[in-house]
N, C-alpha and C. Protein backbone atom coordinates (compact mmCIF):
# COMPACT_ATOMS: atom_id res chain seq x y z
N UNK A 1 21.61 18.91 -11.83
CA UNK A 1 20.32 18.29 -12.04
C UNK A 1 19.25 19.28 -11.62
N UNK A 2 18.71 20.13 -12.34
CA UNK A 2 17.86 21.33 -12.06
C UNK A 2 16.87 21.12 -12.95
N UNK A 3 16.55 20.85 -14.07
CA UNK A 3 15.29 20.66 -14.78
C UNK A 3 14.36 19.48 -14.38
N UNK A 4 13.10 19.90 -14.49
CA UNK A 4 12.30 19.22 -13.84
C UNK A 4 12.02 17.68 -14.43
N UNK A 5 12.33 17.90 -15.67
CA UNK A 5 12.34 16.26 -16.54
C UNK A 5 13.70 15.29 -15.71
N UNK A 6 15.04 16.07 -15.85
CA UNK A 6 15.50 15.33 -14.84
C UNK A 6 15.39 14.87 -13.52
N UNK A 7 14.92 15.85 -12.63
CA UNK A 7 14.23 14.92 -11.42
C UNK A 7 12.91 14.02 -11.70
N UNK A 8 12.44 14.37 -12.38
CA UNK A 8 11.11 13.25 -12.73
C UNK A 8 11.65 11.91 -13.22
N UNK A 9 12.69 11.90 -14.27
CA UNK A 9 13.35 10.99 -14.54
C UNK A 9 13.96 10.38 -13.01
N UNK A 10 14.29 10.76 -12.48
CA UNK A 10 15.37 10.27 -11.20
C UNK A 10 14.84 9.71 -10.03
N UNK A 11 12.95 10.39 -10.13
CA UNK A 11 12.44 9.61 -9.04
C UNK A 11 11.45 8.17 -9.58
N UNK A 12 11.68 8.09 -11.04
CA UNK A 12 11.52 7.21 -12.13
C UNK A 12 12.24 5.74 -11.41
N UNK A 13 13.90 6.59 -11.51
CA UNK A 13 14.56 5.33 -11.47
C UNK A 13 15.04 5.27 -9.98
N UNK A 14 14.71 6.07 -9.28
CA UNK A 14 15.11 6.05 -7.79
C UNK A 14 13.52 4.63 -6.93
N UNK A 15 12.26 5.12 -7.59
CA UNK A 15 11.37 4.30 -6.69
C UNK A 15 11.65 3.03 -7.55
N UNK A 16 12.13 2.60 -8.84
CA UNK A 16 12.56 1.46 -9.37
C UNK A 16 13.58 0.57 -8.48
N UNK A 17 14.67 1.54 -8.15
CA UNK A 17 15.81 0.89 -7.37
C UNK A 17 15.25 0.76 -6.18
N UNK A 18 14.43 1.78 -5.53
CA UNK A 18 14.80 1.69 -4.14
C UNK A 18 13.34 0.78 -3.34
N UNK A 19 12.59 0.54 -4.48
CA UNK A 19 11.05 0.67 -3.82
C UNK A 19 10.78 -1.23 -4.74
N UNK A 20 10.82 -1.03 -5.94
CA UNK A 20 10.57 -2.13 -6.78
C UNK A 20 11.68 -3.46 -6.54
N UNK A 21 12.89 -2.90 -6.80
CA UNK A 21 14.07 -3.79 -6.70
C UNK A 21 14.64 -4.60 -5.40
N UNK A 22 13.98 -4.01 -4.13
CA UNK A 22 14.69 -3.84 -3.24
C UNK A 22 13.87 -4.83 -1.89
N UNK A 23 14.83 -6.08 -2.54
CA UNK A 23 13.53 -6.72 -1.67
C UNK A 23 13.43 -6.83 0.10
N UNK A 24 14.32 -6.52 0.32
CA UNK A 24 14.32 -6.47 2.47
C UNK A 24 13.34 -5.41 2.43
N UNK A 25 13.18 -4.17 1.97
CA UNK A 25 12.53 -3.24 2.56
C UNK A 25 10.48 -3.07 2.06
N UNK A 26 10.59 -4.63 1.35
CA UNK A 26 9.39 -4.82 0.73
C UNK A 26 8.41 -4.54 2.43
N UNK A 27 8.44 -5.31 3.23
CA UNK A 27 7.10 -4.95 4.21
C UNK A 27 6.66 -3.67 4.34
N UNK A 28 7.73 -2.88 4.34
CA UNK A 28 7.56 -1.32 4.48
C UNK A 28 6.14 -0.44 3.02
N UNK A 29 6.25 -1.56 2.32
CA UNK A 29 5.22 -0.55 1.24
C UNK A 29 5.63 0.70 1.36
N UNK A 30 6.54 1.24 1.09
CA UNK A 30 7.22 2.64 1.35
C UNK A 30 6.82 3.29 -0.07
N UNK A 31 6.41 4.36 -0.33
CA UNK A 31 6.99 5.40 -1.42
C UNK A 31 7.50 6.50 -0.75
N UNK A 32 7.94 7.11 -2.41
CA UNK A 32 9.03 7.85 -2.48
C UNK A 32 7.93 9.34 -2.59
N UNK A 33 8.49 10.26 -1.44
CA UNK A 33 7.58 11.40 -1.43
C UNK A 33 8.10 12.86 -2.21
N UNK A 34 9.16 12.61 -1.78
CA UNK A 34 9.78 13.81 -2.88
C UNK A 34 11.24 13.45 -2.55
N UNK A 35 12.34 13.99 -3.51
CA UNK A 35 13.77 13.38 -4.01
C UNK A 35 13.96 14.85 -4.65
N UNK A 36 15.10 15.28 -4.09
CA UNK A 36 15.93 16.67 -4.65
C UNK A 36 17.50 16.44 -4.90
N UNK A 37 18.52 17.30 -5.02
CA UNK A 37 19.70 17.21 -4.73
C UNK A 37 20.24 16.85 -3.62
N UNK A 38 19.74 17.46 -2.86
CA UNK A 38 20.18 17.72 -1.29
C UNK A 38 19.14 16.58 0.12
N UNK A 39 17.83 16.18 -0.77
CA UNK A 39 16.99 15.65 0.31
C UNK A 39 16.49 15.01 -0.37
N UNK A 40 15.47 13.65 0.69
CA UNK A 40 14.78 13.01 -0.06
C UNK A 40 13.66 12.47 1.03
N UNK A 41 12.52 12.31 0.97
CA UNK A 41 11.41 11.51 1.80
C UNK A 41 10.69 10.56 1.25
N UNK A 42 10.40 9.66 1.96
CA UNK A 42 9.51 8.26 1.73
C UNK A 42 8.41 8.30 2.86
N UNK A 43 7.50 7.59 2.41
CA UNK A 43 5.84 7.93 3.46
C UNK A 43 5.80 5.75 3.73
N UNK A 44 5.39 5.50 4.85
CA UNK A 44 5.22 4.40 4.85
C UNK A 44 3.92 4.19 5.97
N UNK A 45 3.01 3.09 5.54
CA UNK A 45 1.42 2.89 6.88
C UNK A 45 2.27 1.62 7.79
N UNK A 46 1.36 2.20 8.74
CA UNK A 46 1.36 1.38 9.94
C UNK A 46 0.89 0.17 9.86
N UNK A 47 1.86 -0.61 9.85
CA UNK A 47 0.84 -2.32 10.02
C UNK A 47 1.70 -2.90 11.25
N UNK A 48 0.87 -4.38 11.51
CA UNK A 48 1.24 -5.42 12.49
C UNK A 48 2.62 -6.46 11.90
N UNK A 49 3.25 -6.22 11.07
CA UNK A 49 4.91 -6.72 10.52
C UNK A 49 5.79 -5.92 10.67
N UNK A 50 5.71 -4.61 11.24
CA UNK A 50 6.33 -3.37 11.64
C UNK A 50 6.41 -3.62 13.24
N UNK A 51 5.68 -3.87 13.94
CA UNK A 51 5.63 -3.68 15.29
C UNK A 51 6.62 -4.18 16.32
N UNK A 52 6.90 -3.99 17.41
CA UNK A 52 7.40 -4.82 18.12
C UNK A 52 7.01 -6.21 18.84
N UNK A 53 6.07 -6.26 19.11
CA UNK A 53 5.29 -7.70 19.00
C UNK A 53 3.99 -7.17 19.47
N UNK A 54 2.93 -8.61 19.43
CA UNK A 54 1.50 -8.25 19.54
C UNK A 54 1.37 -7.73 20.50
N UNK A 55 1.96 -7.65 22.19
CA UNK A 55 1.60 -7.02 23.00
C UNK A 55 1.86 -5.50 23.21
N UNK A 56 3.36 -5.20 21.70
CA UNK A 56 3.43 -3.77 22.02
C UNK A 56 3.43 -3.11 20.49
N UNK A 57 2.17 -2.25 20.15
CA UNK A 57 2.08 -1.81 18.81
C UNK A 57 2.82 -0.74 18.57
N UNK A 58 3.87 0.08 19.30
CA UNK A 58 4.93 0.41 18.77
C UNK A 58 5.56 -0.39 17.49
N UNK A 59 5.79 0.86 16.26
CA UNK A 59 6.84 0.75 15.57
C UNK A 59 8.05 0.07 16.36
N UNK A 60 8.65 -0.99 15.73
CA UNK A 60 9.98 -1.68 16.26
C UNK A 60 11.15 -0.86 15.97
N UNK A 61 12.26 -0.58 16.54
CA UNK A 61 12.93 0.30 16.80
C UNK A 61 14.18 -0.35 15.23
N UNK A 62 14.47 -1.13 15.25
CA UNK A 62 14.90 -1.99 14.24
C UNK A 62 14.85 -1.44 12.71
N UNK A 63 13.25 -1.48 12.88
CA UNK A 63 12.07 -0.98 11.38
C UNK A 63 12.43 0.16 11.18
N UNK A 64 12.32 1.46 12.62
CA UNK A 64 13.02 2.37 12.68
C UNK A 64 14.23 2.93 12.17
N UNK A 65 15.13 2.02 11.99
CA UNK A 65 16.27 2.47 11.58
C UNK A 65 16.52 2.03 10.10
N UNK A 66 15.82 1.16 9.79
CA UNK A 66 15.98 0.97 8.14
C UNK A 66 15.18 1.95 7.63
N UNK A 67 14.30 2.54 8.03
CA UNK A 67 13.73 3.28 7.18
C UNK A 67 14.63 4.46 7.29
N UNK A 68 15.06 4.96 8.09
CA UNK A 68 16.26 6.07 8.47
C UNK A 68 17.30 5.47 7.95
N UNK A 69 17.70 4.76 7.77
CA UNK A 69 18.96 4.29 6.49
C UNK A 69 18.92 4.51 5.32
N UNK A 70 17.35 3.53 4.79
CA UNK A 70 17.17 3.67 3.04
C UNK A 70 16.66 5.27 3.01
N UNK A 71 16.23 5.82 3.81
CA UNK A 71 16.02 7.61 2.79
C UNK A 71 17.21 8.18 2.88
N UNK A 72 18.12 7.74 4.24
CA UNK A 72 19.24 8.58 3.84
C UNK A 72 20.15 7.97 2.85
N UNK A 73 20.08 6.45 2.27
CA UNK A 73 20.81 6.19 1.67
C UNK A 73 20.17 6.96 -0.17
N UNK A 74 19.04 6.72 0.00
CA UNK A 74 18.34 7.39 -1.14
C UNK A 74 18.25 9.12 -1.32
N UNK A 75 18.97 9.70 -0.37
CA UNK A 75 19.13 11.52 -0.88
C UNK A 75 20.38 10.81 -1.75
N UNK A 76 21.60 10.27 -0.42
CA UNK A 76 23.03 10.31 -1.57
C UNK A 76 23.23 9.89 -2.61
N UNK A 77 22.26 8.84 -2.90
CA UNK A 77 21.73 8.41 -4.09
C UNK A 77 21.48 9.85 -4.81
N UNK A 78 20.86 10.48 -4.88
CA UNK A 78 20.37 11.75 -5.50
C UNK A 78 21.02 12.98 -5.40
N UNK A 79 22.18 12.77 -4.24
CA UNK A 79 23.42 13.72 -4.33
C UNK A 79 24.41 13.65 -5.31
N UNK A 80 24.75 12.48 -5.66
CA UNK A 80 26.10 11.86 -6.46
C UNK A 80 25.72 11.86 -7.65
N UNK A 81 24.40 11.49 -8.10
CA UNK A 81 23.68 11.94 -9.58
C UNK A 81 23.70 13.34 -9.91
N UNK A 82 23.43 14.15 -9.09
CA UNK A 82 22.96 15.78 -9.09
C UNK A 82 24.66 16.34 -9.30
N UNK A 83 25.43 15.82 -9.11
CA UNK A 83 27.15 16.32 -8.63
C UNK A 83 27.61 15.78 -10.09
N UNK A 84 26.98 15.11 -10.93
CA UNK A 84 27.46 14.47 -12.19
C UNK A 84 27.22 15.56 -13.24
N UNK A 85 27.93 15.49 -14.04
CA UNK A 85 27.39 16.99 -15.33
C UNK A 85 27.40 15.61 -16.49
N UNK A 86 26.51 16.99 -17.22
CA UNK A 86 26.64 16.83 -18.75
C UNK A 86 25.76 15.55 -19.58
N UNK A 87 24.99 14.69 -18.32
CA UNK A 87 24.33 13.69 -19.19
C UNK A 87 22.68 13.75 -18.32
N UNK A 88 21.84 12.62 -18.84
CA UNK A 88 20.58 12.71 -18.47
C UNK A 88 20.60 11.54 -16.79
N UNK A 89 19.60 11.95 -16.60
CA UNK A 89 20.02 11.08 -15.16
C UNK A 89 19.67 9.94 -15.33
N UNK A 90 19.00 9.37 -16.54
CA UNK A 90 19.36 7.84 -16.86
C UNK A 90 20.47 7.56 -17.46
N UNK A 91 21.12 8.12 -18.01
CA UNK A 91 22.77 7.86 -18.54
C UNK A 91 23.96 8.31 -17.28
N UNK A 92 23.42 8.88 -16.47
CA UNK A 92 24.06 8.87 -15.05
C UNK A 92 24.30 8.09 -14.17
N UNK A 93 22.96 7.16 -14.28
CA UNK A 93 22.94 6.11 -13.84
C UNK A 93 23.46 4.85 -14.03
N UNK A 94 23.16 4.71 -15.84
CA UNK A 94 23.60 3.58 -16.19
C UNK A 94 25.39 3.75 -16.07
N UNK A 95 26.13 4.91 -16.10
CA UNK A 95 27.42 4.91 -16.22
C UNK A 95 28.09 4.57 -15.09
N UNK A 96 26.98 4.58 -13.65
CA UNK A 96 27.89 4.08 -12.79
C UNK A 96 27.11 2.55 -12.37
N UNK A 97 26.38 2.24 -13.11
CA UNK A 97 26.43 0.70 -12.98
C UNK A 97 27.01 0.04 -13.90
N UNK A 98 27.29 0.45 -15.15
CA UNK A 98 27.93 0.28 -15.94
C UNK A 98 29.56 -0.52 -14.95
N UNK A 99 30.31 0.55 -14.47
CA UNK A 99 31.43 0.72 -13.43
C UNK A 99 31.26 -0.34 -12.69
N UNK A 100 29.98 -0.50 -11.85
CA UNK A 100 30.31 -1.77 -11.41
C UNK A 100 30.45 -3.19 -11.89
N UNK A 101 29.10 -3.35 -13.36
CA UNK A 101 29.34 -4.64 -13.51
C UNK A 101 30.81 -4.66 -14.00
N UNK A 102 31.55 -3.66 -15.00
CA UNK A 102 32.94 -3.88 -15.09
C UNK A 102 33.77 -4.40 -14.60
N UNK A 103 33.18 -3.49 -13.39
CA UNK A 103 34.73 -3.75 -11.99
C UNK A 103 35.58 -2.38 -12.41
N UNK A 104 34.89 -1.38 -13.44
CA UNK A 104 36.24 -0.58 -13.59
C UNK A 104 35.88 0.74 -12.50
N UNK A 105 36.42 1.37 -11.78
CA UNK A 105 36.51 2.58 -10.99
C UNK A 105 34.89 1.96 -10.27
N UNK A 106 34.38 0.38 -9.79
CA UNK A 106 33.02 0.39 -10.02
C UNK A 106 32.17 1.09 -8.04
N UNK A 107 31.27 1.74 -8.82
CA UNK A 107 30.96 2.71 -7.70
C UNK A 107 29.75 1.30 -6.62
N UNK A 108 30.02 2.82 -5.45
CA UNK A 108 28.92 1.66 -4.32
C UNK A 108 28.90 2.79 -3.88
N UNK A 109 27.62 2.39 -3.03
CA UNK A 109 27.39 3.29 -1.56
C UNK A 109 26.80 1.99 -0.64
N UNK A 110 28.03 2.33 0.24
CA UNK A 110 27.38 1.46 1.98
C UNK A 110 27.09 2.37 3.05
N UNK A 111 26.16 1.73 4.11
CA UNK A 111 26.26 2.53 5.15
C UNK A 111 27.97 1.97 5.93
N UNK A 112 28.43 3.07 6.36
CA UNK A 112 29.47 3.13 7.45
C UNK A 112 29.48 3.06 8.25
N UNK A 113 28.39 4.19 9.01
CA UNK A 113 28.24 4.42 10.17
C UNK A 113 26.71 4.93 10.27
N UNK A 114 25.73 4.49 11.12
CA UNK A 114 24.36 4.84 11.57
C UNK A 114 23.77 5.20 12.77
N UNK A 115 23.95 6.18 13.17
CA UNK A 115 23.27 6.64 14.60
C UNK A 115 21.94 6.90 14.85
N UNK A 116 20.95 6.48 15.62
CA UNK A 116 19.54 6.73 15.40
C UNK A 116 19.62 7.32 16.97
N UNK A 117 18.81 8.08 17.36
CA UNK A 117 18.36 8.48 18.78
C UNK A 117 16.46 8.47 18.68
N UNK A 118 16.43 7.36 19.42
CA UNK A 118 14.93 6.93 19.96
C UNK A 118 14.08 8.12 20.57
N UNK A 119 13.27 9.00 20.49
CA UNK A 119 13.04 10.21 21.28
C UNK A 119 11.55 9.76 21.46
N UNK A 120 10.72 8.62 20.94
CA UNK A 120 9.53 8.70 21.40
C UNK A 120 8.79 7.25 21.11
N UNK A 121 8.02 6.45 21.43
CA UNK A 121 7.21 5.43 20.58
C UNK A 121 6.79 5.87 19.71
N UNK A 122 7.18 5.04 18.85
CA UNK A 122 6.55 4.91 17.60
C UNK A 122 4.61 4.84 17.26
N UNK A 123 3.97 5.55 17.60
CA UNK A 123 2.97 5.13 17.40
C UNK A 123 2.13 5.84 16.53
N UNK A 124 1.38 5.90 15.13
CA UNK A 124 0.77 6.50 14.56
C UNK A 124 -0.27 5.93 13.25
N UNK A 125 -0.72 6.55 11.89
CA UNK A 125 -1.14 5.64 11.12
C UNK A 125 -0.42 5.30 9.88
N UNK A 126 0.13 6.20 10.11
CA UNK A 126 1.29 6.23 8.85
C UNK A 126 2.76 7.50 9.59
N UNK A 127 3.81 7.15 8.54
CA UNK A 127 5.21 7.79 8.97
C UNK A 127 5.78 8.41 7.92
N UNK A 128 5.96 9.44 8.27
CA UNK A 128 7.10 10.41 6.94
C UNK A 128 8.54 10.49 7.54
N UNK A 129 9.59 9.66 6.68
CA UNK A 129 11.04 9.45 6.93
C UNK A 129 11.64 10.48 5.86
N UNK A 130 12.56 11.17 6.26
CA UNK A 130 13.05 12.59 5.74
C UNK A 130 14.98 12.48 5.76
N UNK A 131 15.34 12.90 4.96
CA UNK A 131 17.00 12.93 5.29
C UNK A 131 17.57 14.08 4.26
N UNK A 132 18.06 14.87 4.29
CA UNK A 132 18.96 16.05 3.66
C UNK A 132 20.79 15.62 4.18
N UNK A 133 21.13 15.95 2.99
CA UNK A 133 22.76 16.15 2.84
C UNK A 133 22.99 17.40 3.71
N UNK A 134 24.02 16.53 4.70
CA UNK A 134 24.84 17.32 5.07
C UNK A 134 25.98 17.78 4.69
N UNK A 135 27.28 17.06 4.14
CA UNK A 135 27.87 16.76 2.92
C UNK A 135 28.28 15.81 2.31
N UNK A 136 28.34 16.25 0.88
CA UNK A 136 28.70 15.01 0.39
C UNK A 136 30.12 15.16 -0.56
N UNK A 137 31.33 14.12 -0.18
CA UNK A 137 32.76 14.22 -0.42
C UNK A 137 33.10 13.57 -1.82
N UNK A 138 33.98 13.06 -2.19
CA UNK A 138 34.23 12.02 -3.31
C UNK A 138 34.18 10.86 -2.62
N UNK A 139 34.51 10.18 -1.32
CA UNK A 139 34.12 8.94 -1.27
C UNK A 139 33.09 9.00 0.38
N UNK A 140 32.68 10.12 1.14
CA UNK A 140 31.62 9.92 2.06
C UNK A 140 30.90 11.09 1.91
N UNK A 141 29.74 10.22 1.95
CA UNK A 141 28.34 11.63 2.33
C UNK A 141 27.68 11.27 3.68
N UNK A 142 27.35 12.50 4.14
CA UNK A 142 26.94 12.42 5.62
C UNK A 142 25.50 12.91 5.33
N UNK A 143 23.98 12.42 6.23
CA UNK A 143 22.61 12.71 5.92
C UNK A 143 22.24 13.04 7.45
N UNK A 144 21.66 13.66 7.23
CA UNK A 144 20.89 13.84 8.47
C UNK A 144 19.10 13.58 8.38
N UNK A 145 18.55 12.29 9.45
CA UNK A 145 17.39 11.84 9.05
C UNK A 145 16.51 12.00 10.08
N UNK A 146 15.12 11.91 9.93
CA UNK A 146 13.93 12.23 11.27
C UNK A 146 12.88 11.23 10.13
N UNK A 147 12.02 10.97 11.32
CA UNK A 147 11.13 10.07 11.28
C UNK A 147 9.67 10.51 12.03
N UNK A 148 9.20 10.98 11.26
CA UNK A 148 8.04 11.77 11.85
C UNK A 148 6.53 10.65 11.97
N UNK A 149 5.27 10.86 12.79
CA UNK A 149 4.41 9.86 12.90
C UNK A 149 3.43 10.58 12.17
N UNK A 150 2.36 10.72 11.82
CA UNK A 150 0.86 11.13 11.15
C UNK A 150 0.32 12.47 11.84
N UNK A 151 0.97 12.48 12.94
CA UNK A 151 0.12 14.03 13.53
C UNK A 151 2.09 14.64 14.20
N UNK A 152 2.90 14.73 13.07
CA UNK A 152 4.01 15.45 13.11
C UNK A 152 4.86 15.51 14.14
N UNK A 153 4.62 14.70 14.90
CA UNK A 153 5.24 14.12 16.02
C UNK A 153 6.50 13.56 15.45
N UNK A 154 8.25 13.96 16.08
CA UNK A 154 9.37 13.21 15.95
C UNK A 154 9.56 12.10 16.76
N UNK A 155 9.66 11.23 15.83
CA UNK A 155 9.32 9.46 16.71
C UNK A 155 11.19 9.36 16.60
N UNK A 156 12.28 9.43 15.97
CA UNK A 156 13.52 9.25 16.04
C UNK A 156 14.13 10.54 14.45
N UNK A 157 15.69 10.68 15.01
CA UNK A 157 16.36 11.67 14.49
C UNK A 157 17.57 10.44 14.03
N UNK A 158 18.37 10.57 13.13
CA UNK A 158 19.52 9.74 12.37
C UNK A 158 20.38 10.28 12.23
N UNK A 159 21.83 10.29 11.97
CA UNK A 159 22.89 10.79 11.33
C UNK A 159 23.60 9.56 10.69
N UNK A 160 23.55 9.02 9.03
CA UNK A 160 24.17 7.97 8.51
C UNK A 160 25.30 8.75 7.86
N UNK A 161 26.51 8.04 7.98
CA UNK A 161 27.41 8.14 7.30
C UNK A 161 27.32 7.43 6.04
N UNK A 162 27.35 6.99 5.07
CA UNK A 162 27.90 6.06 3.50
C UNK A 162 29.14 6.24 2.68
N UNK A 163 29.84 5.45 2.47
CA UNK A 163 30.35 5.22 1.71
C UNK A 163 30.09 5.28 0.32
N UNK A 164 30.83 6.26 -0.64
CA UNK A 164 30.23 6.52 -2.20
C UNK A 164 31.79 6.93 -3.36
N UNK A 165 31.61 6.05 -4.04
CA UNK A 165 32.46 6.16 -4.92
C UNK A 165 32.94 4.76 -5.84
């Protein structure tokens, strides 16, 4: 996946799936900041449905980790497409949903395993969530994620495991 129509296409159908479709992570108003082979970032603002409660405007540590989930779940998303030959990344797509509604060989990605390390309050006006492939196997990809605040400050670091195939 190296031509630029195909990633344009991919962050087409990546903010469709991940941003439009996707209704738990609706409070977040998240977009999608940039999406490669290997990495992917989402930008999300600070509001009072994020917080830990009214007395503490910290980001909730919780909020924290979904957003460090869905970007890392959204690079492998963009790993396992990029690892596919020979078609457009909307026929990449549809072939492995295709698979699932079948039931034949039908693909998923879960999280497995999610480690977050807390390194600071959350406090800022907005957040840039970041995750790059570390690798990715025939049935696990490993991401490595950070969660940065508005003045580049690391508010938490991730390592998700998923399930893919």
């Amino acid at each position: 996946m190296s031509s630029p129509k195909e990633l344009k296409d991919l962050l087409a159908i990546a903010t469709n799936r991940y941003i439009e479709e996707a209704i738990f992570i609706k409070p977040f108003d998240m977009t999608i900041e940039s999406l490669g082979e290997d990495s992917a970032s989402m930008k999300f603002a600070a509001h009072k449905a994020l917080t830990a409660s009214i007395r503490n405007p910290n980001l909730q540590g919780g909020a924290i980790a979904t957003v460090l989930d869905v970007v890392g779940s959204l690079a492998v998303f963009a790993s396992v497409i990029g690892r596919m030959k020979g078609k457009s990344a909307l026929e990449k797509v549809e072939a492995l949903e295709k698979g699932m509604i079948e039931g034949k060989g039908a693909w998923r990605m879960s999280t497995i395993d999610l480690r977050i390390d807390y390194l600071r309050p959350g406090r800022g006006e907005y957040y840039l969530a970041s995750a790059r492939i570390l690798r990715t196997g025939k049935t696990v990809a490993v991401t490595r994620m950070e969660l940065h605040n508005d003045q580049d400050k690391l508010i938490a670091v991730g390592t998700g495991t998923y399930i893919v195939g």
